[in-house]
Protein backbone atom coordinates (compact mmCIF):
# COMPACT_ATOMS: atom_id res chain seq x y z
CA UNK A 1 -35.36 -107.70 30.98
CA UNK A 2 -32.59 -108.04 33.43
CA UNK A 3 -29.40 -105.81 33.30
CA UNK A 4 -25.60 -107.06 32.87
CA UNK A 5 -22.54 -105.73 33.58
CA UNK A 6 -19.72 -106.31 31.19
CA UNK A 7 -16.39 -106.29 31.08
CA UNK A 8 -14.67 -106.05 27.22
CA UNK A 9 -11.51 -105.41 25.66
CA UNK A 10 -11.18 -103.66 22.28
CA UNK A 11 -8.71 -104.94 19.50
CA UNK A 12 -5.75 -102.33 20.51
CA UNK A 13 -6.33 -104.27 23.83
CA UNK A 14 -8.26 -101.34 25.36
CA UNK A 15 -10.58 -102.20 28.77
CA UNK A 16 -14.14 -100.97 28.05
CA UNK A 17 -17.24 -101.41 30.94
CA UNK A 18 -20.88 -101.23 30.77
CA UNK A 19 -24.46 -101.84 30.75
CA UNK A 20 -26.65 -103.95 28.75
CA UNK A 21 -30.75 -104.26 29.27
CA UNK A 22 -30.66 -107.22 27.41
CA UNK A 23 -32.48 -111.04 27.54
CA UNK A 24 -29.71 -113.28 28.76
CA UNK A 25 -25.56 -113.29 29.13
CA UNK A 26 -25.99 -115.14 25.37
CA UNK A 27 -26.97 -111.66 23.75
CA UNK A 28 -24.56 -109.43 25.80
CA UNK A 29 -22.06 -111.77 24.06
CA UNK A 30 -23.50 -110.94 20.42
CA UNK A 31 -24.03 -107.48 21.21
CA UNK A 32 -19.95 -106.98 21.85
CA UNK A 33 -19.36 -109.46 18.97
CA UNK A 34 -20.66 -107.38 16.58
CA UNK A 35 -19.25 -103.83 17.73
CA UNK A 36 -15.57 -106.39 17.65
CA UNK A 37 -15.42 -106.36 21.69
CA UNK A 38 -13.78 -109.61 22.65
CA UNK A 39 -15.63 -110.37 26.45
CA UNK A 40 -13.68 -110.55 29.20
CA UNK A 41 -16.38 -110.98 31.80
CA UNK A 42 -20.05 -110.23 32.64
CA UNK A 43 -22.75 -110.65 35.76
CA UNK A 44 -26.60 -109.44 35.82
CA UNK A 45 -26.51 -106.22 37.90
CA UNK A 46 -27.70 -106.08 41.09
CA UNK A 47 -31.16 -104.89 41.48
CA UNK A 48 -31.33 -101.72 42.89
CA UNK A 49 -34.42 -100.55 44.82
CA UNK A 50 -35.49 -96.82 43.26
CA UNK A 51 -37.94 -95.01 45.44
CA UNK A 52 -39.86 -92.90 42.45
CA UNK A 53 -43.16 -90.93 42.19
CA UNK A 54 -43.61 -92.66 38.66
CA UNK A 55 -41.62 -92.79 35.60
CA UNK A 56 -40.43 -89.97 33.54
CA UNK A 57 -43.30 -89.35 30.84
CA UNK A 58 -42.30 -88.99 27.18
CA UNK A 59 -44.20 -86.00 25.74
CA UNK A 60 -44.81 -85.35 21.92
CA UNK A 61 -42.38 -82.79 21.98
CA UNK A 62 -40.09 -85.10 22.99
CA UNK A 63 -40.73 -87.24 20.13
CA UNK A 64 -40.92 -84.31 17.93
CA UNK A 65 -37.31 -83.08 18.63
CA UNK A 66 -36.06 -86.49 18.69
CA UNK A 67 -37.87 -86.92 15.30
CA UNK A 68 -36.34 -84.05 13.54
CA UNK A 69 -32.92 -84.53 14.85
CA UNK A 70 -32.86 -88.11 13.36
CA UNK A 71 -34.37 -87.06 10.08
CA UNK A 72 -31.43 -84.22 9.99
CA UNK A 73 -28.76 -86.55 10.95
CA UNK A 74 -29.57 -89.40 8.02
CA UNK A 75 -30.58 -86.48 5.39
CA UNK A 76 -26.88 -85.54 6.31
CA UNK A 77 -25.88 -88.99 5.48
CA UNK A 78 -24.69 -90.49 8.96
CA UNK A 79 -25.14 -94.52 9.55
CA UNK A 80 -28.42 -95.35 11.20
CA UNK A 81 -26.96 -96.71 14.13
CA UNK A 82 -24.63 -93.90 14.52
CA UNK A 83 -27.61 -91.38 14.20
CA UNK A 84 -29.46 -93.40 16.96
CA UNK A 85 -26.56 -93.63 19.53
CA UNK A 86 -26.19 -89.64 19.13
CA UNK A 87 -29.74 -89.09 20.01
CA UNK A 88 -29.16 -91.98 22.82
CA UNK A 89 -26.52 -89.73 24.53
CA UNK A 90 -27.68 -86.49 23.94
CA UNK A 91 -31.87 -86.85 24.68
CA UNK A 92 -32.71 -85.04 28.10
CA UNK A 93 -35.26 -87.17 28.77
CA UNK A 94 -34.19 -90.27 30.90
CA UNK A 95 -36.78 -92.81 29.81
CA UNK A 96 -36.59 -91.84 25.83
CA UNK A 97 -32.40 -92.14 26.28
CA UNK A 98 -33.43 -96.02 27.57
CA UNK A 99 -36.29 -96.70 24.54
CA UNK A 100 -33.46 -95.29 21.96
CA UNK A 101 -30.33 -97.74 23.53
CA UNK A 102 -32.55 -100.42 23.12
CA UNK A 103 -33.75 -99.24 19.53
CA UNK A 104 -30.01 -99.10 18.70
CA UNK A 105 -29.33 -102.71 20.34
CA UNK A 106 -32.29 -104.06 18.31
CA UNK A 107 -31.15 -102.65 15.01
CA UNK A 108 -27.70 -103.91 15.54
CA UNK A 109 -29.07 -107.64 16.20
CA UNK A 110 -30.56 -107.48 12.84
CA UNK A 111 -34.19 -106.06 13.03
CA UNK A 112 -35.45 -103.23 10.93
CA UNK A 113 -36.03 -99.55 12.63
CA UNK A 114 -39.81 -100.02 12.23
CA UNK A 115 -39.56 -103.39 14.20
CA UNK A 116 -37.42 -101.77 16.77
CA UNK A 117 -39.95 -99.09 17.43
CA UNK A 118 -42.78 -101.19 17.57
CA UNK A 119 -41.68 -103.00 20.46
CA UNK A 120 -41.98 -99.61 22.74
CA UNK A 121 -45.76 -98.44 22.02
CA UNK A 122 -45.65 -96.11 24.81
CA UNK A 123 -42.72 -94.23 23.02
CA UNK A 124 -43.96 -94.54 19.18
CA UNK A 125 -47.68 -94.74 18.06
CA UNK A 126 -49.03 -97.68 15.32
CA UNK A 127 -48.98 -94.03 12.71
CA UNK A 128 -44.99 -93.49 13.72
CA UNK A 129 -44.40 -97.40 13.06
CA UNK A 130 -46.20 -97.57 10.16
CA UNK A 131 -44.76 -94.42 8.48
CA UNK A 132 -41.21 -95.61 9.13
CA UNK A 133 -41.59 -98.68 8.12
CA UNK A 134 -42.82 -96.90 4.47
CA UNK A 135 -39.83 -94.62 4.47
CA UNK A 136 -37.60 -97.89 5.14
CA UNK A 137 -39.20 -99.65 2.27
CA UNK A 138 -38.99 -96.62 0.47
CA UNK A 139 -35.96 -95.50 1.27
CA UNK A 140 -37.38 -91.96 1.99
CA UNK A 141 -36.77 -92.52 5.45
CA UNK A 142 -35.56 -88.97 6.06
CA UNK A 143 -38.73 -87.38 4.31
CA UNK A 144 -40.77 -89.37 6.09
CA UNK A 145 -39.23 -88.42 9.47
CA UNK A 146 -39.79 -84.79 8.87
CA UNK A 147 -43.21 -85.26 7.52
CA UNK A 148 -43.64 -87.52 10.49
CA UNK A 149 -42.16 -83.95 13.17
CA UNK A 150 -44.36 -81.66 11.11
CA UNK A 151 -47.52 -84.13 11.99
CA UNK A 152 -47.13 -84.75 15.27
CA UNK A 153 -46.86 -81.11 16.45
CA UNK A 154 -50.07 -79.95 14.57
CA UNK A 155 -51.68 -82.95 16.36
CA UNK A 156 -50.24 -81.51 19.67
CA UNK A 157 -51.10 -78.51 19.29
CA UNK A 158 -54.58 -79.19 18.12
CA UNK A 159 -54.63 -81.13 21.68
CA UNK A 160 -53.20 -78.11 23.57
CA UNK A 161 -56.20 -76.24 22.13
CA UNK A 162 -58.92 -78.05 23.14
CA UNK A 163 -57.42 -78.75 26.83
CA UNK A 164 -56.64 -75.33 26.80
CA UNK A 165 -60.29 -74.32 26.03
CA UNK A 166 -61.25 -76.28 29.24
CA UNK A 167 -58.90 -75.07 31.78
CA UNK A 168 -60.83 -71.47 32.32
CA UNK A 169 -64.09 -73.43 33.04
CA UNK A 170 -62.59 -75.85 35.17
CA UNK A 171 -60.67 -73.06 37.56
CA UNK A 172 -64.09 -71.30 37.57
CA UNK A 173 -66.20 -74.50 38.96
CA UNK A 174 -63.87 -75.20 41.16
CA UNK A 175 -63.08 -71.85 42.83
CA UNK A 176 -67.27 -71.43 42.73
CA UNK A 177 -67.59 -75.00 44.99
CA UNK A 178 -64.95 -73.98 47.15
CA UNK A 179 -66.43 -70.21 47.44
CA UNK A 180 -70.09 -71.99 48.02
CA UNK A 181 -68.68 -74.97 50.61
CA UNK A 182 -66.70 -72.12 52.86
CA UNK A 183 -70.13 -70.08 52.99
CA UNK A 184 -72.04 -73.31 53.97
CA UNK A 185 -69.63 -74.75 56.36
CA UNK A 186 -68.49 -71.41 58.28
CA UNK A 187 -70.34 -68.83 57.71
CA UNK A 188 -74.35 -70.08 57.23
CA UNK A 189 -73.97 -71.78 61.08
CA UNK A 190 -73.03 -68.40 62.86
CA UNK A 191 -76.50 -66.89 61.07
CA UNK A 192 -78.56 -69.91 62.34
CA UNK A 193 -77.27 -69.39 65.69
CA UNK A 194 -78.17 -65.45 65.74
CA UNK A 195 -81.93 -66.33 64.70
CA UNK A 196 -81.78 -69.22 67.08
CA UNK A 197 -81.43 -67.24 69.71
CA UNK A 198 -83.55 -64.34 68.61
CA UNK A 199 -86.49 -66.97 68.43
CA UNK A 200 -87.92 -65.84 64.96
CA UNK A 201 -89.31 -67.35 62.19
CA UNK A 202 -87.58 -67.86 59.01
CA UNK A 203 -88.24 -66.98 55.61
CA UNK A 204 -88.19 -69.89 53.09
CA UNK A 205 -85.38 -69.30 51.12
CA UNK A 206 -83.22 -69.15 54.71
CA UNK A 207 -84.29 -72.29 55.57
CA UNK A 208 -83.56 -73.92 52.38
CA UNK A 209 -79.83 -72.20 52.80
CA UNK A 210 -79.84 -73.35 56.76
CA UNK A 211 -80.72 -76.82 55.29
CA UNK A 212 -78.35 -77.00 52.81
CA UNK A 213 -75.58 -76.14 55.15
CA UNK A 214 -76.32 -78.41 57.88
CA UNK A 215 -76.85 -81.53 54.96
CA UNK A 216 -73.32 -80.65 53.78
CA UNK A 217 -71.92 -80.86 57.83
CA UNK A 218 -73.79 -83.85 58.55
CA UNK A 219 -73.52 -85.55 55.54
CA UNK A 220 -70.70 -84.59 53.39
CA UNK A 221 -68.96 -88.50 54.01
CA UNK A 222 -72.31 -89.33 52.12
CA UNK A 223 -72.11 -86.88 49.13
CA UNK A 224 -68.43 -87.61 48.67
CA UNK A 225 -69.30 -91.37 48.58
CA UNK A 226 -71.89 -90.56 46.32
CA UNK A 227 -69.71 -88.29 43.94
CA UNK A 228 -66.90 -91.62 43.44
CA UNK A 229 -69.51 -93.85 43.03
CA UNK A 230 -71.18 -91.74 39.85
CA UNK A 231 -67.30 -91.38 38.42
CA UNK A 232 -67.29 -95.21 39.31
CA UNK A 233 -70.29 -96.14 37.54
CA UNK A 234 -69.57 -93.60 34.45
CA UNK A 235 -65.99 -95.00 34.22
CA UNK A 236 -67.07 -98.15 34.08
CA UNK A 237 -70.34 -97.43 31.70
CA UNK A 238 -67.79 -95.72 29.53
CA UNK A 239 -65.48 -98.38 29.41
CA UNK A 240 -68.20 -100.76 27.48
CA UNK A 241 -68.35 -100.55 23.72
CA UNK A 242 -72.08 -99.07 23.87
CA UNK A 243 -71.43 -96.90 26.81
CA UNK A 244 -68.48 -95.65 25.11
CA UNK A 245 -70.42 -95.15 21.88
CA UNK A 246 -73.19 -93.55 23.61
CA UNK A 247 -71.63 -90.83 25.53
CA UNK A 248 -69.07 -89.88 22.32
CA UNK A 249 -72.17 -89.59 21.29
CA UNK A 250 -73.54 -87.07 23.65
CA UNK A 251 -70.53 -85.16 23.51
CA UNK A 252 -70.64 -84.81 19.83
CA UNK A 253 -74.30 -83.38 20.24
CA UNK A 254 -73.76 -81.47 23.13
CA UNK A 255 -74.11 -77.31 22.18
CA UNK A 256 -71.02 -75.05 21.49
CA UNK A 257 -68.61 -78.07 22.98
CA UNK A 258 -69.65 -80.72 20.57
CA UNK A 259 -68.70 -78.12 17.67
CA UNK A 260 -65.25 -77.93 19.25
CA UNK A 261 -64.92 -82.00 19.18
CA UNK A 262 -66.70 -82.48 15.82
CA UNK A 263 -64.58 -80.06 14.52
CA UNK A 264 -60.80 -81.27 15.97
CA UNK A 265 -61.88 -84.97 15.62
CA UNK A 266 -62.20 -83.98 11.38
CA UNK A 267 -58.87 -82.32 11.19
CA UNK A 268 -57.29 -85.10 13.14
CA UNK A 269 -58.82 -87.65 11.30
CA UNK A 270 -58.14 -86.04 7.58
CA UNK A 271 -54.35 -85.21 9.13
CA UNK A 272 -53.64 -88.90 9.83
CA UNK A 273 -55.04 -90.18 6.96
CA UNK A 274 -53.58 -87.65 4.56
CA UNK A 275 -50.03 -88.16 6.46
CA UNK A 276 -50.07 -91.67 6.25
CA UNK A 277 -51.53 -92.07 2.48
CA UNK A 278 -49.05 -89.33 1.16
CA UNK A 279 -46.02 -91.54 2.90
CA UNK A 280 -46.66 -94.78 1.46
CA UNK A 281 -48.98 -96.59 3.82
CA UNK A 282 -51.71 -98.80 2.33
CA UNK A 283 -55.77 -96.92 2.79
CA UNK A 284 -56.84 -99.70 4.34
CA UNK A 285 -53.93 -100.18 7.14
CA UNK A 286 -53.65 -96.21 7.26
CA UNK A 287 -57.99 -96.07 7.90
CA UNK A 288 -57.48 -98.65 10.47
CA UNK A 289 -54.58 -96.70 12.44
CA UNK A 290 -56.51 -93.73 11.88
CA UNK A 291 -59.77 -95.39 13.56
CA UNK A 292 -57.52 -96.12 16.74
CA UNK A 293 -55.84 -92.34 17.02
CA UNK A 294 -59.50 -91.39 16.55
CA UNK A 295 -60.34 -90.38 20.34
CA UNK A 296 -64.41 -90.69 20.01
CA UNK A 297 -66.07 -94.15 19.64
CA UNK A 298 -68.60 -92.77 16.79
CA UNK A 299 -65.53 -91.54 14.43
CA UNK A 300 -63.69 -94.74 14.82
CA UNK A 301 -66.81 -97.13 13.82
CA UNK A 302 -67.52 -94.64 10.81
CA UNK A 303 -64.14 -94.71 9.86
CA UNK A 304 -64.22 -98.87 10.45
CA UNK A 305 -67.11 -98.52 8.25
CA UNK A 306 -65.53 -96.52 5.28
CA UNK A 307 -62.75 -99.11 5.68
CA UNK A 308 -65.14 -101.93 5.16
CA UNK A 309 -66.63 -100.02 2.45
CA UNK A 310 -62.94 -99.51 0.68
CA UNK A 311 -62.46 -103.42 1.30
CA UNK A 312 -65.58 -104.66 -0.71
CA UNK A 313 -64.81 -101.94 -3.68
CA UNK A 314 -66.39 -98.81 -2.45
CA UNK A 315 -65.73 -95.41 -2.23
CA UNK A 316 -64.31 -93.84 1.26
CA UNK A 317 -67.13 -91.04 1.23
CA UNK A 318 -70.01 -93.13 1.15
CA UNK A 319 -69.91 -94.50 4.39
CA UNK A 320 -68.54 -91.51 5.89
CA UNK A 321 -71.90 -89.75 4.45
CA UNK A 322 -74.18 -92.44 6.49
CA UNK A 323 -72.17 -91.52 9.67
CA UNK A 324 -73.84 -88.43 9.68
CA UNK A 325 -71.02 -86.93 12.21
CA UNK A 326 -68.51 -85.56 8.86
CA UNK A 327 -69.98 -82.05 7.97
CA UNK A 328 -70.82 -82.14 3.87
CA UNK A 329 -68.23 -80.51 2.66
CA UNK A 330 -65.66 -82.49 4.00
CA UNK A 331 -67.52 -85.67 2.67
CA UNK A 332 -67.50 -83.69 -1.10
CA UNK A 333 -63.64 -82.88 -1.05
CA UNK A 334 -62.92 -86.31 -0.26
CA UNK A 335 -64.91 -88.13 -2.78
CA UNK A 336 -63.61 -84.85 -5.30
CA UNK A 337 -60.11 -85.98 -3.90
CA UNK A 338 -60.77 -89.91 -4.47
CA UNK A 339 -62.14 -89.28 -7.90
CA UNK A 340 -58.74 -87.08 -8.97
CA UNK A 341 -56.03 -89.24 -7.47
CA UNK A 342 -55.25 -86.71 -4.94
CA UNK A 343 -57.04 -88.00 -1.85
CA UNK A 344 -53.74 -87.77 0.42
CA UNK A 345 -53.45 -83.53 -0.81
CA UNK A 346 -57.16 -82.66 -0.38
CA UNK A 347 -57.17 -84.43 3.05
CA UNK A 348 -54.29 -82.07 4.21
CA UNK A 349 -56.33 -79.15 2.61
CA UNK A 350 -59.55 -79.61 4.89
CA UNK A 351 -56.87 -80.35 7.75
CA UNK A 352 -56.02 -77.09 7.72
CA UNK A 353 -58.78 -75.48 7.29
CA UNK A 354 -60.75 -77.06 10.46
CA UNK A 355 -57.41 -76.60 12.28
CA UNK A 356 -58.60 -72.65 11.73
CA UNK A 357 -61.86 -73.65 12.80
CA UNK A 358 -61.12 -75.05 16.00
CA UNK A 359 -59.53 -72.06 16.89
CA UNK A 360 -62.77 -70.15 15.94
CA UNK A 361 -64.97 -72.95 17.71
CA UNK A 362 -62.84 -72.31 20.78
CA UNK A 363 -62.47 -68.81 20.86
CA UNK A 364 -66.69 -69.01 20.47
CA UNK A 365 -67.22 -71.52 23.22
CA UNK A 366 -65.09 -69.52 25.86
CA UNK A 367 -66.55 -66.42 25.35
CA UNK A 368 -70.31 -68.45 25.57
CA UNK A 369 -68.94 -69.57 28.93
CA UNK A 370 -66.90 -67.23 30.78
CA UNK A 371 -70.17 -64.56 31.35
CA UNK A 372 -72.15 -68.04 31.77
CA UNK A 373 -70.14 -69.13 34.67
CA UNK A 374 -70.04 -65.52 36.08
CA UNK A 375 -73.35 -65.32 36.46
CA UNK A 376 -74.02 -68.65 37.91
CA UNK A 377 -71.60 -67.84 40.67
CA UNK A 378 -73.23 -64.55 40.83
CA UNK A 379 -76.72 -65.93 40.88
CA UNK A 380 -75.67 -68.72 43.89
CA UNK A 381 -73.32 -66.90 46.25
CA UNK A 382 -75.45 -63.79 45.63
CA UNK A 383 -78.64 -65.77 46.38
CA UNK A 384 -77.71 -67.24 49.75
CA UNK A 385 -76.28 -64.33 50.59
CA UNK A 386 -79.60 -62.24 50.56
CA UNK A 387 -81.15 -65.31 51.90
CA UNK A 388 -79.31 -65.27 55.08
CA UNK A 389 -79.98 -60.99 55.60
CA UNK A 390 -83.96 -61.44 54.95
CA UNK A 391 -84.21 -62.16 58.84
CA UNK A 392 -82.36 -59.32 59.27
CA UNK A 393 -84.32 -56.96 57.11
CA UNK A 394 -87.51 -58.67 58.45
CA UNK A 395 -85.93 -57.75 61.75
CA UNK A 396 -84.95 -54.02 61.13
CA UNK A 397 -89.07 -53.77 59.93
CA UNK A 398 -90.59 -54.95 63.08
CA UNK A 399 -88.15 -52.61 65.55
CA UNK A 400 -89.11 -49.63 63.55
């Protein structure tokens, strides 16, 4: 939307300037109508070119703090509007300050808060919409706010775990390639010009080392055309519904790692669900959100298929049972939880438990890997290191 410049004057005949990111001069004109601005003059901005390395990202925790503040600020009885131009001018964040003027502009043109959020998905999720929009018609909107803060930074912190868990592994492979590409590029060609010269004949595992190193010179254009085109073909494998279902898939089945993703994908899914449920939000539109926040192609179609199930006059377990990805017990508390009325508190139960878990799960799979990987590097660098000194041992032999 294009930006205007206004010029207004108050009632006590005050001057006031400013902004407005706003659809045409028509609205600028409502928008001061309605705070009782009379309009003295406005203009669309001139564009200005900004040079940028990509917009300022809005994090959960931004959302989070934002999210508590505003459920403080109406629990404490302050106007909506009022609430929302607080957190406008007081956000750090540059492009959350823009999402909440424009929240506040929306609300003031008539629409509800839900509505107003829904129109910046990059800001607030379908769950944060949909939650709101229950507290509105509620009018638990401050409950749901907090419930909504408390949600979204177990979520991130569940995410923080599992990223976390792969950061060791990934500093290891890559210090390991560039340990073994150094060795190969600068150091294996000075040994294959000493036994050049001295005319000898090598021992296999040298010449498999001596090979390897001048592949990698000669070649590496090759391999590194090679290595895009597998992300290439994976990304765009992955990107088809059966690709996508397939390698979720994998991953779930994969040893020690698929634990860790079986396990956070549960207490995500039971989280949203029991979050949503226990705010208001109907089981079949809070399944549905939950099947998108899913993150693995197999959970979301079994959780598409309990929704189905729910539809047609079924129980949620059932289909969650034919999955075959929800451990048992979690399939027992639910239908326990179904059965008693208190489906939205036994989800948050087994939340919290596999929230324990994936610390466990994590905590297992690093200390799997980290002697894993140190011997690998061990094995490698170790290897072609003895394979480049056989000559010399072979050499040592025959002087003596």
């Amino acid at each position: 939307m294009p930006m205007f410049e206004y010029t207004a004057r108050s009632p006590s005949g005050q001057i006031q300037k400013g902004q407005l990111d706003v659809g045409s001069k028509d609205d600028v004109s409502a928008f001061l109508r309605k705070n009782r601005l009379i309009l003295v003059s406005v203009r669309e901005a001139p564009k200005q070119i900004n040079i940028s390395f990509g917009g300022q990202r809005i994090s959960t925790r931004d959302i989070v703090i934002f999210t508590r503040q505003f459920a403080t600020m109406i629990n404490a009885g302050l106007p909506l509007v009022q609430s929302l131009n607080i957190l406008a001018h007081q956000t750090e964040n540059k492009a959350l300050r823009e999402v909440t003027t424009k929240v506040v502009y929306d609300v003031e043109s008539g629409n509800t808060l839900a509505d107003a959020f829904r129109k910046h998905p990059k800001a607030f999720s379908d769950l944060y919409v949909n939650m709101v929009a229950a507290g509105e018609a509620g009018g638990i909107l401050d409950t749901i706010l907090l419930r909504l803060a408390t949600f979204l930074e177990k979520s991130d912190a569940l995410i923080r775990k599992v990223k976390g868990a792969m950061i060791y592994p990934g500093v290891i492979i890559t210090v390991a390639a560039a340990a073994i590409a150094i060795l190969l590029i600068f150091v294996i060609p000075t040994f294959q010009s000493m036994f050049a010269s001295a005319g000898m004949e090598l021992p296999l595992p040298t010449r498999i080392v001596i090979g390897m190193s001048s592949f990698l010179i000669g070649y590496w254009w090759a391999m590194l055309l090679a290595a895009g085109a597998a992300v290439f073909a994976v990304r765009s494998y992955y990107a088809t519904s059966n690709g996508r279902r397939q390698l979720d898939g994998w991953l779930l089945r994969a040893p020690v790692l698929g634990d860790v993703l079986r396990k956070s994908a549960v207490s995500r899914f039971t989280r949203t669900l029991g979050t949503l449920v226990s705010s208001g939000v109907s089981i079949l539109e809070g399944l549905e959100i939950t099947a998108k926040t899913a993150g693995n192609r197999v959970i979301h179609d079994a959780v598409m298929a309990s929704r189905q199930s729910i539809a047609g006059g079924e129980t949620i377990a059932a289909p969650l049972e034919k999955s075959k990805v929800f451990p048992p017990m979690v399939i027992s508390m639910i239908a326990v939880g179904e059965q008693t009325g208190g489906l939205d508190e036994m989800l948050s139960k087994i939340a919290d438990f596999y929230d324990e878990e994936v610390d466990v799960a994590v905590s297992a799979l690093l200390s799997l890997m980290e002697p894993a990987m140190i011997v690998c590097l061990g094995v490698v660098v170790g290897g072609m290191v003895i394979a480049m000194y056989l000559p010399i041992f072979d050499m040592m032999n025959a002087v003596q």
